[in-house]
C-alpha atoms as a PDB file:
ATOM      1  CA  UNK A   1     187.467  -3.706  22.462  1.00  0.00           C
ATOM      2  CA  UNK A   2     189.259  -1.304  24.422  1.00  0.00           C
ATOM      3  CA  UNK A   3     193.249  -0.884  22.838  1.00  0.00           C
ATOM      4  CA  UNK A   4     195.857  -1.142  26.007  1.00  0.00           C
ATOM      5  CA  UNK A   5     196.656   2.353  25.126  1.00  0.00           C
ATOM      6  CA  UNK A   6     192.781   3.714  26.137  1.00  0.00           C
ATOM      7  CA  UNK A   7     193.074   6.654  27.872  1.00  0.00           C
ATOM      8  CA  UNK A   8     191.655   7.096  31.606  1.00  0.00           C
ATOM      9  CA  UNK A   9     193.155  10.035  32.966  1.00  0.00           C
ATOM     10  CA  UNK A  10     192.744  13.616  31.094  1.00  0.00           C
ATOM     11  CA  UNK A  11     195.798  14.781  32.440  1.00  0.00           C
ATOM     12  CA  UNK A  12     198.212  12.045  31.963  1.00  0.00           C
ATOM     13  CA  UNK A  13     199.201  10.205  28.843  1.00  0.00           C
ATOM     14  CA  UNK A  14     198.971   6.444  28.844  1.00  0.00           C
ATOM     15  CA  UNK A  15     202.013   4.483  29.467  1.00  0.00           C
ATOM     16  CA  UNK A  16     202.817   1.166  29.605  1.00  0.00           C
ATOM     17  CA  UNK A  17     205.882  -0.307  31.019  1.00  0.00           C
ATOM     18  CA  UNK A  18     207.190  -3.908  31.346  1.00  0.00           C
ATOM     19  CA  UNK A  19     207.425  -5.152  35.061  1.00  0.00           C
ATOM     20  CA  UNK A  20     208.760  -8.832  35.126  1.00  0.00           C
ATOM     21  CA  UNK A  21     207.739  -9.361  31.256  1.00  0.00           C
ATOM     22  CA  UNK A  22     204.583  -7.870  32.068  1.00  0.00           C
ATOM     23  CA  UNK A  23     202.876  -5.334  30.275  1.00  0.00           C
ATOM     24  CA  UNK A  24     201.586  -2.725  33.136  1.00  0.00           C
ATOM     25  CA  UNK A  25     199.861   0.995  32.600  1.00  0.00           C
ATOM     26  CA  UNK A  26     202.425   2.687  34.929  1.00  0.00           C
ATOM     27  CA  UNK A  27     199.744   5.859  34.622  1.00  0.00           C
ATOM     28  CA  UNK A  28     196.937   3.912  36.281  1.00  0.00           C
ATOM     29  CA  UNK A  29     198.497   0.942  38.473  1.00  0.00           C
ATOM     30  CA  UNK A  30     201.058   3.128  40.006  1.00  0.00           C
ATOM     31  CA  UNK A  31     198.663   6.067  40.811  1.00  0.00           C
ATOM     32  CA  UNK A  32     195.713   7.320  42.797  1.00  0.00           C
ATOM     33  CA  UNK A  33     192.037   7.641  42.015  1.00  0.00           C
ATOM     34  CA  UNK A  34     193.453  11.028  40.198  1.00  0.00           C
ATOM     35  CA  UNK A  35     196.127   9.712  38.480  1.00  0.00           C
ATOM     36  CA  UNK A  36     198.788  11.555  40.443  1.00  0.00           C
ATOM     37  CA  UNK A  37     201.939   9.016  41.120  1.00  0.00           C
ATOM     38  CA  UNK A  38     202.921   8.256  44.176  1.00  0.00           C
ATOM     39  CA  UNK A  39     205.887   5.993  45.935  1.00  0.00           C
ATOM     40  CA  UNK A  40     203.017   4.321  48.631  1.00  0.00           C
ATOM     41  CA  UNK A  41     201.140   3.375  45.168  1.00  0.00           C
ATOM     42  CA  UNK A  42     203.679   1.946  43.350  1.00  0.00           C
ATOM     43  CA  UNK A  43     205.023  -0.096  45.953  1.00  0.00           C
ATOM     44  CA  UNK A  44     201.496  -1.328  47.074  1.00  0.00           C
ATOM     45  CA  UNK A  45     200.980  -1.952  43.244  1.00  0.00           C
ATOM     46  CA  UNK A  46     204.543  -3.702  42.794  1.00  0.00           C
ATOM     47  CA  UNK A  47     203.948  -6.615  45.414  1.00  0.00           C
ATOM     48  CA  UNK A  48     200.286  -7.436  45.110  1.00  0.00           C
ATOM     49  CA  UNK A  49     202.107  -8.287  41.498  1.00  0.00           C
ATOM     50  CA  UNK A  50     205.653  -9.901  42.590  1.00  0.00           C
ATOM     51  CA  UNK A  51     202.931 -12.195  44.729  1.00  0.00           C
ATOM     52  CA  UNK A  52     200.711 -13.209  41.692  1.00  0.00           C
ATOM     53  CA  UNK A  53     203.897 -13.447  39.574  1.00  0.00           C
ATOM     54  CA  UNK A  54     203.676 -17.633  38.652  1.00  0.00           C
ATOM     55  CA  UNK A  55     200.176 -16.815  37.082  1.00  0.00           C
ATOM     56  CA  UNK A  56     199.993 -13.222  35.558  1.00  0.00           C
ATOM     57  CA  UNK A  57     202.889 -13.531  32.702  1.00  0.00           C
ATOM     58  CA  UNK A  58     201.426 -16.840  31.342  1.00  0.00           C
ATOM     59  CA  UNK A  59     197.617 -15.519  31.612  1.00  0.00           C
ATOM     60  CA  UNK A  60     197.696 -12.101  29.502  1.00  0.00           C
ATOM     61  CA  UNK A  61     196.222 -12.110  26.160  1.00  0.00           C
ATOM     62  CA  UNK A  62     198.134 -10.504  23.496  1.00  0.00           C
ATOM     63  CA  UNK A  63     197.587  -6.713  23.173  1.00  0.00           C
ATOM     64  CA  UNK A  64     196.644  -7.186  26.823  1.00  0.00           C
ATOM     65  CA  UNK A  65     198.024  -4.769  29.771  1.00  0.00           C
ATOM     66  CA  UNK A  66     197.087  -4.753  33.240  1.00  0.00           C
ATOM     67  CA  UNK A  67     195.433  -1.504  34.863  1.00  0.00           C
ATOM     68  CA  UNK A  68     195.779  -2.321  38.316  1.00  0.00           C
ATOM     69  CA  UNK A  69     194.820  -5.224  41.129  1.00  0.00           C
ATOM     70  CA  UNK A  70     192.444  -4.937  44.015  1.00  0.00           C
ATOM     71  CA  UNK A  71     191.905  -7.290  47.139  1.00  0.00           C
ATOM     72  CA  UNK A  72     188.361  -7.834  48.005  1.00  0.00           C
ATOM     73  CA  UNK A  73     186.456 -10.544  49.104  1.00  0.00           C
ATOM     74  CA  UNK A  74     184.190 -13.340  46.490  1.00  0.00           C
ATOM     75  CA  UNK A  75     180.479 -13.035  46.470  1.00  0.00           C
ATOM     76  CA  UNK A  76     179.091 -14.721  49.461  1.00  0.00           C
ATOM     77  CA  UNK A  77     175.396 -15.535  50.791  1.00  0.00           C
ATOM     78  CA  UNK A  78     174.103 -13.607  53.697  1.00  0.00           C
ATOM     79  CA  UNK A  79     173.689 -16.728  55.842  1.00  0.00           C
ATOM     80  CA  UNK A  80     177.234 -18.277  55.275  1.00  0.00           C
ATOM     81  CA  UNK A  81     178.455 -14.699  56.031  1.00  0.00           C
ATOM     82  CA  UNK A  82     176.739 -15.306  59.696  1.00  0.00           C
ATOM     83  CA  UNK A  83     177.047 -18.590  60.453  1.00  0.00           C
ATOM     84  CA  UNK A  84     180.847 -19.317  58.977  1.00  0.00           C
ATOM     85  CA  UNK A  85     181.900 -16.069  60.990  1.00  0.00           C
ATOM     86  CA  UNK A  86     185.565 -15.036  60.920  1.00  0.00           C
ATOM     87  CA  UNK A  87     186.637 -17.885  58.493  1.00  0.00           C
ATOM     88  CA  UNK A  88     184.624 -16.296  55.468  1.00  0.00           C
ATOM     89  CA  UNK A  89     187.510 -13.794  55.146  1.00  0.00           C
ATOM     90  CA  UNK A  90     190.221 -17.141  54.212  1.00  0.00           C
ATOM     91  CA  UNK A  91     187.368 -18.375  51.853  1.00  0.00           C
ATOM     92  CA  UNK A  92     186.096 -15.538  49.967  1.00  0.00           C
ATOM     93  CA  UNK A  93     190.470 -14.065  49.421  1.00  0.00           C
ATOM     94  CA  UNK A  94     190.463 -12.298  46.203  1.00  0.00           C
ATOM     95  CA  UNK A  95     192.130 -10.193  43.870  1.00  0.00           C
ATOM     96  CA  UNK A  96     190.485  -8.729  40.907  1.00  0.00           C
ATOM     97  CA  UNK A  97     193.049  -7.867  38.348  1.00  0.00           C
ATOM     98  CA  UNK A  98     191.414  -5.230  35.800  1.00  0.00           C
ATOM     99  CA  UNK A  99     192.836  -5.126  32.232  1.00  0.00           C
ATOM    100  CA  UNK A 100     191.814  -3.355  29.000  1.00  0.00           C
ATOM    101  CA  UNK A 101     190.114  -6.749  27.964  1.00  0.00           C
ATOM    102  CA  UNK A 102     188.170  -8.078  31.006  1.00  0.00           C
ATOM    103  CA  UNK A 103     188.200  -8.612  34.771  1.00  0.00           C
ATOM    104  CA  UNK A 104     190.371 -11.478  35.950  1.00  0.00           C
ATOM    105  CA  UNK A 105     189.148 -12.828  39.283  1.00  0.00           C
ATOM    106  CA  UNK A 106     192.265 -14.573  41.340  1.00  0.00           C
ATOM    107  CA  UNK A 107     191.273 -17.057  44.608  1.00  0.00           C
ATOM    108  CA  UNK A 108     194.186 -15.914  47.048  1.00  0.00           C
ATOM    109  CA  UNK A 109     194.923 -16.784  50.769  1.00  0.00           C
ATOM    110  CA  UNK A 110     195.790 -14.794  53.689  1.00  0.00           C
ATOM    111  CA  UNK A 111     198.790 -13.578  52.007  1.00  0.00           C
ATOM    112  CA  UNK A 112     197.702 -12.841  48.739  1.00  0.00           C
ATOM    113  CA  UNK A 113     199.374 -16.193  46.926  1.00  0.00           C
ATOM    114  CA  UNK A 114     197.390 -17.724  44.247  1.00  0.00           C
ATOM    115  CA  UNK A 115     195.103 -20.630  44.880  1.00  0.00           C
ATOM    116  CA  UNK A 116     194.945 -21.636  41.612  1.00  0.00           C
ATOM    117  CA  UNK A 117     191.276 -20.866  41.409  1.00  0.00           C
ATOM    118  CA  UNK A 118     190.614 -18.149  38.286  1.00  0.00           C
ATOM    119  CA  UNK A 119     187.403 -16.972  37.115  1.00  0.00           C
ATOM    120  CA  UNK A 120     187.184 -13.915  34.364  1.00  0.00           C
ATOM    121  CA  UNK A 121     184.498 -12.052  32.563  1.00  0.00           C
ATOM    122  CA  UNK A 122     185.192  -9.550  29.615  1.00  0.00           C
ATOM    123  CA  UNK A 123     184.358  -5.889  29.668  1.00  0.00           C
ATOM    124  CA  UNK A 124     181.521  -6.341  26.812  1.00  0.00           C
ATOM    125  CA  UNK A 125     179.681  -9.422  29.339  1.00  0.00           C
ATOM    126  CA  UNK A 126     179.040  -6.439  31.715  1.00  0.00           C
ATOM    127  CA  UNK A 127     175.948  -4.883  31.198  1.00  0.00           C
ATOM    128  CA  UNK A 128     175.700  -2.651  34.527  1.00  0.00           C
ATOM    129  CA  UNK A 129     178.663  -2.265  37.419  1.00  0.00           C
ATOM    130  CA  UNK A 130     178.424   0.108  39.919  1.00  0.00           C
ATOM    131  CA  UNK A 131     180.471   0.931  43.434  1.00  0.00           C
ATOM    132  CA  UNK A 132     178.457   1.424  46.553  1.00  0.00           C
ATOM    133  CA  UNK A 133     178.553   1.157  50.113  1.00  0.00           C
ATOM    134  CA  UNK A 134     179.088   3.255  52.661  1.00  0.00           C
ATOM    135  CA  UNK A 135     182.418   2.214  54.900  1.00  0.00           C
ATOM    136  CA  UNK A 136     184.036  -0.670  52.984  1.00  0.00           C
ATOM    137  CA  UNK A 137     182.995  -0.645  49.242  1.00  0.00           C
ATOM    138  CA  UNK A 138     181.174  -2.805  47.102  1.00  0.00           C
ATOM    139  CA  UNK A 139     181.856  -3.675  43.523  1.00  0.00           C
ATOM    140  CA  UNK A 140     178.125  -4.432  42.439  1.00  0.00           C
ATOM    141  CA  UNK A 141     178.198  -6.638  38.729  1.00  0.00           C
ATOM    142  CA  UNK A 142     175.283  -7.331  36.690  1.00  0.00           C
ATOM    143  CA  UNK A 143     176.349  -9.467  33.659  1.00  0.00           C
ATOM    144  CA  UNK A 144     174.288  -9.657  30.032  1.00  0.00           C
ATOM    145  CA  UNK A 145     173.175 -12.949  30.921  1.00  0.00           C
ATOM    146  CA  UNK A 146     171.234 -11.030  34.205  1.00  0.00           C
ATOM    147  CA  UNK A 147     173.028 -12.199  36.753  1.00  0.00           C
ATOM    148  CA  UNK A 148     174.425 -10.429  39.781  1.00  0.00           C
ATOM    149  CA  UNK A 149     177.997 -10.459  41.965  1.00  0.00           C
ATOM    150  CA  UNK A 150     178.916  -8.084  44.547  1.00  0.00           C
ATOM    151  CA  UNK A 151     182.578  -8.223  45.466  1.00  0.00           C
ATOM    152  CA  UNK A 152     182.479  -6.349  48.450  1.00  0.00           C
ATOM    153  CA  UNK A 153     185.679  -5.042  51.395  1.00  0.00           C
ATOM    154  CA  UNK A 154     187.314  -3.282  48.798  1.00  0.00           C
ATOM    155  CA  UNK A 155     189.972  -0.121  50.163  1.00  0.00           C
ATOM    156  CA  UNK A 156     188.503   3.063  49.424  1.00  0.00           C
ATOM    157  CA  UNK A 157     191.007   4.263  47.816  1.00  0.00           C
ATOM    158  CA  UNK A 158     190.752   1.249  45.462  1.00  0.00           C
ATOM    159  CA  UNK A 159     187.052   1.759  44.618  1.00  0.00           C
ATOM    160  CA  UNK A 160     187.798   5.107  43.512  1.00  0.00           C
ATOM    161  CA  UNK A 161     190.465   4.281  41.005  1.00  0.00           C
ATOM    162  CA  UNK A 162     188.116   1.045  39.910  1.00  0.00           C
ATOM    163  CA  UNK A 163     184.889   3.592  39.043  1.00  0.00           C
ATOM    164  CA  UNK A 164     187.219   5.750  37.091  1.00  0.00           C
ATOM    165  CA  UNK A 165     187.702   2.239  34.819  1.00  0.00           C
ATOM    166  CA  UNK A 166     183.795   1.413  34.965  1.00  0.00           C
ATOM    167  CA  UNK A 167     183.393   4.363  33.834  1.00  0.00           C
ATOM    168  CA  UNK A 168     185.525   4.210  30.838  1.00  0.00           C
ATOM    169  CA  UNK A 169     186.249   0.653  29.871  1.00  0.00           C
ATOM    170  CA  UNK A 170     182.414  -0.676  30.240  1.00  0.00           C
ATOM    171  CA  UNK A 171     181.039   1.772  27.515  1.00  0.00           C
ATOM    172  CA  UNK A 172     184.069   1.265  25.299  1.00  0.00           C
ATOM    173  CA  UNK A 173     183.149  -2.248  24.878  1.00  0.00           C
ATOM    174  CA  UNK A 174     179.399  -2.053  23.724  1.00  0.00           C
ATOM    175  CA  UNK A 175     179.050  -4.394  21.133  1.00  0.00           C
ATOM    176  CA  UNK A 176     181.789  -6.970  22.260  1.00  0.00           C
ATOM    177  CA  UNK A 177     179.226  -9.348  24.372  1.00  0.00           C
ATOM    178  CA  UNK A 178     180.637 -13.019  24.345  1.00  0.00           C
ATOM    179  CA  UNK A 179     178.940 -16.447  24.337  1.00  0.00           C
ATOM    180  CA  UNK A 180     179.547 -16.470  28.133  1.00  0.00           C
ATOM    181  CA  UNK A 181     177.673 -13.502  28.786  1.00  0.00           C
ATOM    182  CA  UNK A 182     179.036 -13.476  32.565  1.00  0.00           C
ATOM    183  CA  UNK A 183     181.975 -14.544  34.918  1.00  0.00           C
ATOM    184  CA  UNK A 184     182.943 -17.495  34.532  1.00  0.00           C
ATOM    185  CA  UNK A 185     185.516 -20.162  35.603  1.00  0.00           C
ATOM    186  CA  UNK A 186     188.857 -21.408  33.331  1.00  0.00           C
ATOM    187  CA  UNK A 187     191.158 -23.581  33.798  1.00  0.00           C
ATOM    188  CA  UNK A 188     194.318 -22.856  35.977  1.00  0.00           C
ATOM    189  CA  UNK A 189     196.765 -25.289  33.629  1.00  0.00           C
ATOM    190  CA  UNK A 190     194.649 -24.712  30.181  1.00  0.00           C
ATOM    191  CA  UNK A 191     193.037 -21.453  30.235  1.00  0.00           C
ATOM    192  CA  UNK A 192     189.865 -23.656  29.053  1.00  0.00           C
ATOM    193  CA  UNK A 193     186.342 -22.605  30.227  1.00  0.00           C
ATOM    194  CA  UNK A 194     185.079 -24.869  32.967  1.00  0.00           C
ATOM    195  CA  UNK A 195     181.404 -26.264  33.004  1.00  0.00           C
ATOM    196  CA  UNK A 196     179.626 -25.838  36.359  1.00  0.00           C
ATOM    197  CA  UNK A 197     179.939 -29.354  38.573  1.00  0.00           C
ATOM    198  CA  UNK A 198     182.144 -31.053  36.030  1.00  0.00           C
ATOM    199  CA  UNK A 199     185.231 -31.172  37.910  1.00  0.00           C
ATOM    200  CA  UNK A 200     187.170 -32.236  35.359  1.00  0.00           C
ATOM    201  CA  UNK A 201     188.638 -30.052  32.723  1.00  0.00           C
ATOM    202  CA  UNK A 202     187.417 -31.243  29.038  1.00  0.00           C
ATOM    203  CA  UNK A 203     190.412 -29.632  27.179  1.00  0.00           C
ATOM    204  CA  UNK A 204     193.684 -31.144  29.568  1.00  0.00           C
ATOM    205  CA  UNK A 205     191.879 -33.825  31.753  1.00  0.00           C
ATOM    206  CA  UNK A 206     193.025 -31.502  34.919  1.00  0.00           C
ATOM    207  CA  UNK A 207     190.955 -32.545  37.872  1.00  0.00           C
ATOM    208  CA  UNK A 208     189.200 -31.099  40.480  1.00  0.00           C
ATOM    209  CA  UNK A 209     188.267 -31.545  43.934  1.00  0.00           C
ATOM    210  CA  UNK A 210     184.216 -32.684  43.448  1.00  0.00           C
ATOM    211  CA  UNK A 211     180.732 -32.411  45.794  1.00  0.00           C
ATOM    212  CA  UNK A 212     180.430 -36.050  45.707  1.00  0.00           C
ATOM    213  CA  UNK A 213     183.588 -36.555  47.773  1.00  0.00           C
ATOM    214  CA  UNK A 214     182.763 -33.893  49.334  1.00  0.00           C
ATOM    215  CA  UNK A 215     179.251 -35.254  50.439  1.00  0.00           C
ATOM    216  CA  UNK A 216     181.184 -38.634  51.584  1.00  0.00           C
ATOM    217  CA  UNK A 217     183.146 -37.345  53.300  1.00  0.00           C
ATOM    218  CA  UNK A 218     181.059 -34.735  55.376  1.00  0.00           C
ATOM    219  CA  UNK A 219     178.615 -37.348  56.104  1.00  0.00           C
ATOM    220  CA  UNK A 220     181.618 -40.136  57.485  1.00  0.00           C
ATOM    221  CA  UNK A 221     184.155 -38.078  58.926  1.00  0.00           C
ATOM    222  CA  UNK A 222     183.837 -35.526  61.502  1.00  0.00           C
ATOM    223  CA  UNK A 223     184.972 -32.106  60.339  1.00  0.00           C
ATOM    224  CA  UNK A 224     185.885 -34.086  56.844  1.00  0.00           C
ATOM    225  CA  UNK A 225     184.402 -31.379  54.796  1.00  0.00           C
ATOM    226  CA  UNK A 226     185.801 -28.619  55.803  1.00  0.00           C
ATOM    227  CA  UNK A 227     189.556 -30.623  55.595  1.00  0.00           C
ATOM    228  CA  UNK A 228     188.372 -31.466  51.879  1.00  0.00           C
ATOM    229  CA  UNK A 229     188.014 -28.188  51.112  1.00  0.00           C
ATOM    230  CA  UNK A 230     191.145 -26.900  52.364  1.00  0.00           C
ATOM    231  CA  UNK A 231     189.557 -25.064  55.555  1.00  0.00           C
ATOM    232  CA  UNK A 232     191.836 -26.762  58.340  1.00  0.00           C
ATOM    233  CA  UNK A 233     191.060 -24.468  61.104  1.00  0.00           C
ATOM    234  CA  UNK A 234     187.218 -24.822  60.852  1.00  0.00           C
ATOM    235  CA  UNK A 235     187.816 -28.964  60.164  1.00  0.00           C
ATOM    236  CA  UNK A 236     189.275 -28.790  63.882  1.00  0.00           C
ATOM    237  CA  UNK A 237     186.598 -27.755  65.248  1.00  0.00           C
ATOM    238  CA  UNK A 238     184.318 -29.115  63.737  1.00  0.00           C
ATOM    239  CA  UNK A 239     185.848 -32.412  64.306  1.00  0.00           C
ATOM    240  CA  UNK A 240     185.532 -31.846  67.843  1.00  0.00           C
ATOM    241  CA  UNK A 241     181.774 -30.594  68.077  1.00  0.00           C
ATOM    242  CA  UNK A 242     180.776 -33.315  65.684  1.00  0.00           C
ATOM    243  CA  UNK A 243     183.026 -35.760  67.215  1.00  0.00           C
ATOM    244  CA  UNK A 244     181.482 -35.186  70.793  1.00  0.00           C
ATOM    245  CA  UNK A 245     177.695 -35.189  69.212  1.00  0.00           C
ATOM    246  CA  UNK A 246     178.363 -38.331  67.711  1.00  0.00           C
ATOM    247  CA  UNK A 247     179.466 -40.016  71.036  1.00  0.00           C
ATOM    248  CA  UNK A 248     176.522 -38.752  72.786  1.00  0.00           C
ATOM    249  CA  UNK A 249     174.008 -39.834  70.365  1.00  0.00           C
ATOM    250  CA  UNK A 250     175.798 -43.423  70.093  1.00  0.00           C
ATOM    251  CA  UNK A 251     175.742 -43.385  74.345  1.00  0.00           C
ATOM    252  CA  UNK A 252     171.755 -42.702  74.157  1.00  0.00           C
ATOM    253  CA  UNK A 253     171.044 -45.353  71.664  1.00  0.00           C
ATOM    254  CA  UNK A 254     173.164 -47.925  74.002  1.00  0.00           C
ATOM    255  CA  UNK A 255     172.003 -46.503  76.818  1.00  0.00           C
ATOM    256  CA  UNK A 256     167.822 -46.766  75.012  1.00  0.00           C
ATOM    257  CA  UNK A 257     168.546 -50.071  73.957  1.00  0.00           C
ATOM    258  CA  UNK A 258     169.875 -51.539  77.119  1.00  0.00           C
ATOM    259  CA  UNK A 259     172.886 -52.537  76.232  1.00  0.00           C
ATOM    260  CA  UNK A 260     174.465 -49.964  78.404  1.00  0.00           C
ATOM    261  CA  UNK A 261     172.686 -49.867  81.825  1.00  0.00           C
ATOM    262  CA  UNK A 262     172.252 -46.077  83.205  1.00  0.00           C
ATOM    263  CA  UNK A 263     173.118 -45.512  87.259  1.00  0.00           C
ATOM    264  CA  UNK A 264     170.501 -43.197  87.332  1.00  0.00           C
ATOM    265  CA  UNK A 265     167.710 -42.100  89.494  1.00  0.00           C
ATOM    266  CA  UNK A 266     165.346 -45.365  89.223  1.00  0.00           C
ATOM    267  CA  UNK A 267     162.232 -45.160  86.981  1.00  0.00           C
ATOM    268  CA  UNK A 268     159.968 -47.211  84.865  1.00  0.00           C
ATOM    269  CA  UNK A 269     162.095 -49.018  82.182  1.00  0.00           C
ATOM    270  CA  UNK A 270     159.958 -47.812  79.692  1.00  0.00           C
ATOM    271  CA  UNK A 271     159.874 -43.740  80.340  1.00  0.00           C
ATOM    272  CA  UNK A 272     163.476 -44.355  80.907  1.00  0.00           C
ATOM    273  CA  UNK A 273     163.946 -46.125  77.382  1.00  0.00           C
ATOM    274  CA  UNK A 274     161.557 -43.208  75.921  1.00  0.00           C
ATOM    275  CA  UNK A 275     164.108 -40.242  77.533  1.00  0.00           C
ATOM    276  CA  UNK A 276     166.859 -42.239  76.014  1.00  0.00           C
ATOM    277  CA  UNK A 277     165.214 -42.249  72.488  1.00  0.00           C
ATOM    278  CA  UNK A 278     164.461 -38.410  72.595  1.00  0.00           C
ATOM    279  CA  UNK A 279     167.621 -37.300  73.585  1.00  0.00           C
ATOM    280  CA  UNK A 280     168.868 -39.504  70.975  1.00  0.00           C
ATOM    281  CA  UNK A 281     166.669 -37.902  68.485  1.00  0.00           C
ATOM    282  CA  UNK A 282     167.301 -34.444  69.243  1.00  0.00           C
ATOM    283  CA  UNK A 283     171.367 -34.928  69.103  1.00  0.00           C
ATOM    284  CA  UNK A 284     171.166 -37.014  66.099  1.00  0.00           C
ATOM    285  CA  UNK A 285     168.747 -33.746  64.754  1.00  0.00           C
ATOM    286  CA  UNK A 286     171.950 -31.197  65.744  1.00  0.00           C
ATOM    287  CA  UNK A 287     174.686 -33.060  64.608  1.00  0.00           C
ATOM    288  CA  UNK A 288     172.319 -33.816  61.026  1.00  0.00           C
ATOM    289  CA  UNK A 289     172.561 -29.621  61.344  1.00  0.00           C
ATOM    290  CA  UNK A 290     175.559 -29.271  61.752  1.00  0.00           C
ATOM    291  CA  UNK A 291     176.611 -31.262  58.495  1.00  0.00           C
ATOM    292  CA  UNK A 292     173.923 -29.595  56.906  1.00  0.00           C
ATOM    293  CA  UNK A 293     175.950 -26.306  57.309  1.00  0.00           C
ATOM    294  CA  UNK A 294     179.099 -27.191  56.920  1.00  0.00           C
ATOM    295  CA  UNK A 295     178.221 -29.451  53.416  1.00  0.00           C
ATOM    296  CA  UNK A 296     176.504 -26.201  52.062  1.00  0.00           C
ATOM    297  CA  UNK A 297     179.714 -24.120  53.018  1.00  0.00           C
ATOM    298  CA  UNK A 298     182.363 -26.458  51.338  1.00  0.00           C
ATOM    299  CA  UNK A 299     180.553 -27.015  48.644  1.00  0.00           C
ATOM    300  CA  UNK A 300     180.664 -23.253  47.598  1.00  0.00           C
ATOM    301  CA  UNK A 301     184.289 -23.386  47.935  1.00  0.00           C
ATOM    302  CA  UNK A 302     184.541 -26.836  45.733  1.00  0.00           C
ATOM    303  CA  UNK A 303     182.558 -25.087  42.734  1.00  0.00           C
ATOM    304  CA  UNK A 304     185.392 -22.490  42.564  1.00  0.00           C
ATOM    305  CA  UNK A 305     187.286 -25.609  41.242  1.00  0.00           C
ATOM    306  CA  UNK A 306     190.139 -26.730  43.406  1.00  0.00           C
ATOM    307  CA  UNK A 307     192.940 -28.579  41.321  1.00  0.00           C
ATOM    308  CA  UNK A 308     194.177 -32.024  42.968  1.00  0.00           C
ATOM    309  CA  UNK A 309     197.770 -32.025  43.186  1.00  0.00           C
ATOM    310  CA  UNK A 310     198.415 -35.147  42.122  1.00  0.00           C
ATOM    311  CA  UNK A 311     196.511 -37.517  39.187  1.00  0.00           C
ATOM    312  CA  UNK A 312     193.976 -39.287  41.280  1.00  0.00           C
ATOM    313  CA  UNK A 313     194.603 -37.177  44.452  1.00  0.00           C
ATOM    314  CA  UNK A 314     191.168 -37.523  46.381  1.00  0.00           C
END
């Protein structure tokens, strides 16, 4: 297990300082890739922590000091990445806070406040990481347990300084491999370790949003799932376009059925009552897409474990 004091640059001593009550290495978070200091750094450094300040004092281990924080983006699917567009960038908000002991991942929003989502995986659970990419970077994980992340949009400048801590914080904790074996998500009241699709915490009884509500909802309100999971601006429009496909398949079936008469061109009641049916068919078929999509795309964002607010909040 790597001591706080490890060194990572040969040509500066470590040092740690206390910011707020917490323990920082002033020779890493308040530097470049190189180590040299710099005012930009430091202040860049200073308020990605004054933002994560409610969470970071109380979630430390002892003989635990924190290296520096990056803002990337969460590991995301190829296809949600296409068809969920500019909105992927408020789902996938995340800083990934590096410390002598592990990596601490942090769900933020647009302005880099915690969601109270946290995820972590320690140094020794890391069997291979790796930074790649070509414009934006990618933080490419491969955990003991053989599974694979990429964070990917990190800065540059960022990647740099978080190779330099691959480099040295990944080999100095062979031999320190946990039960876990990967990333994995805790509790944001507890610190306990959460089981996949058991959204409720074992240790404190904290609970979490869940798919099943999340599956009711989709299914009975339009743009329902996307409001459940906290995603208001694609719940408005989805309401709409799922509000409007509704409508038109319930105006087909009234219109197949009879009970609505159609002022038409005049045909044969019975290729008119067929058109109605098809058109009904193929709407119903979209707007079944459409929930499709947006059920598959909440439900990502519900297995990061969203807290209710309140006891019994649905």
């Amino acid at each position: 297990m790597p001591a706080a004091e490890v060194s990572i640059y040969a040509s500066r001593a470590p040092q740690i300082v206390a910011s707020n009550g917490l323990p920082i290495r002033e020779d890493v978070a308040y530097s470049d890739a190189k180590g040299e200091e710099s005012e930009r750094s430091r202040r860049r450094a200073q308020e990605a922590i004054d933002k994560l300040r409610d969470i970071l004092p109380s979630l430390l281990e002892p003989k635990e000091a924190i290296f520096c924080l990056v803002r990337c983006q969460a590991p995301v699917g190829a296809l949600e990445q296409l068809f969920v567009g500019w909105s992927i960038y408020q789902i996938t908000a995340t800083v990934l806070v590096f410390t002598n002991l592990r990596v601490i991942h942090l769900g933020v929003d647009s302005k880099g406040k915690w969601k109270r989502t946290l995820r972590s995986v320690r140094w020794g659970d890391i069997a291979e990481a790796r930074i790649k990419g070509w414009g934006s970077k990618v933080l490419a994980l491969k955990y003991a347990s053989g599974k694979k992340e990429n964070y990917w949009r990190l800065r540059r400048r960022d990647a740099k300084k978080v190779k330099t801590l691959l480099e040295i914080l990944i080999p100095a904790s062979r031999g320190d491999m946990t039960a876990a074996q990967e990333m994995v998500a805790l509790c944001p009241d507890c610190r306990a370790r959460l089981t996949p699709e058991k959204y409720r915490c074992e240790s404190c009884r904290l609970a979490f949003k869940d798919e099943k509500t999340l599956l009711r909802r989709t299914l009975l309100i339009p743009g329902g799932g996307y409001w459940y999971a906290g995603l208001w601006p694609l719940g408005l429009m989805s309401f709409f376009g799922e509000g409007v496909l509704t409508l038109l398949v319930i105006t087909q079936i009234l219109l197949a059925t009879g009970i609505v008469t159609s002022e038409g061109k005049p045909g044969s009641a019975q290729s008119t009552s067929a058109g109605f049916w098809t058109a009904a068919a193929i709407l119903a078929l979209l707007l079944a897409l459409e929930k499709a999509l947006a059920y598959i795309h909440t439900r990502r964002v519900i297995r990061t474990f969203l807290p209710l607010q309140k006891p019994g909040q649905v």
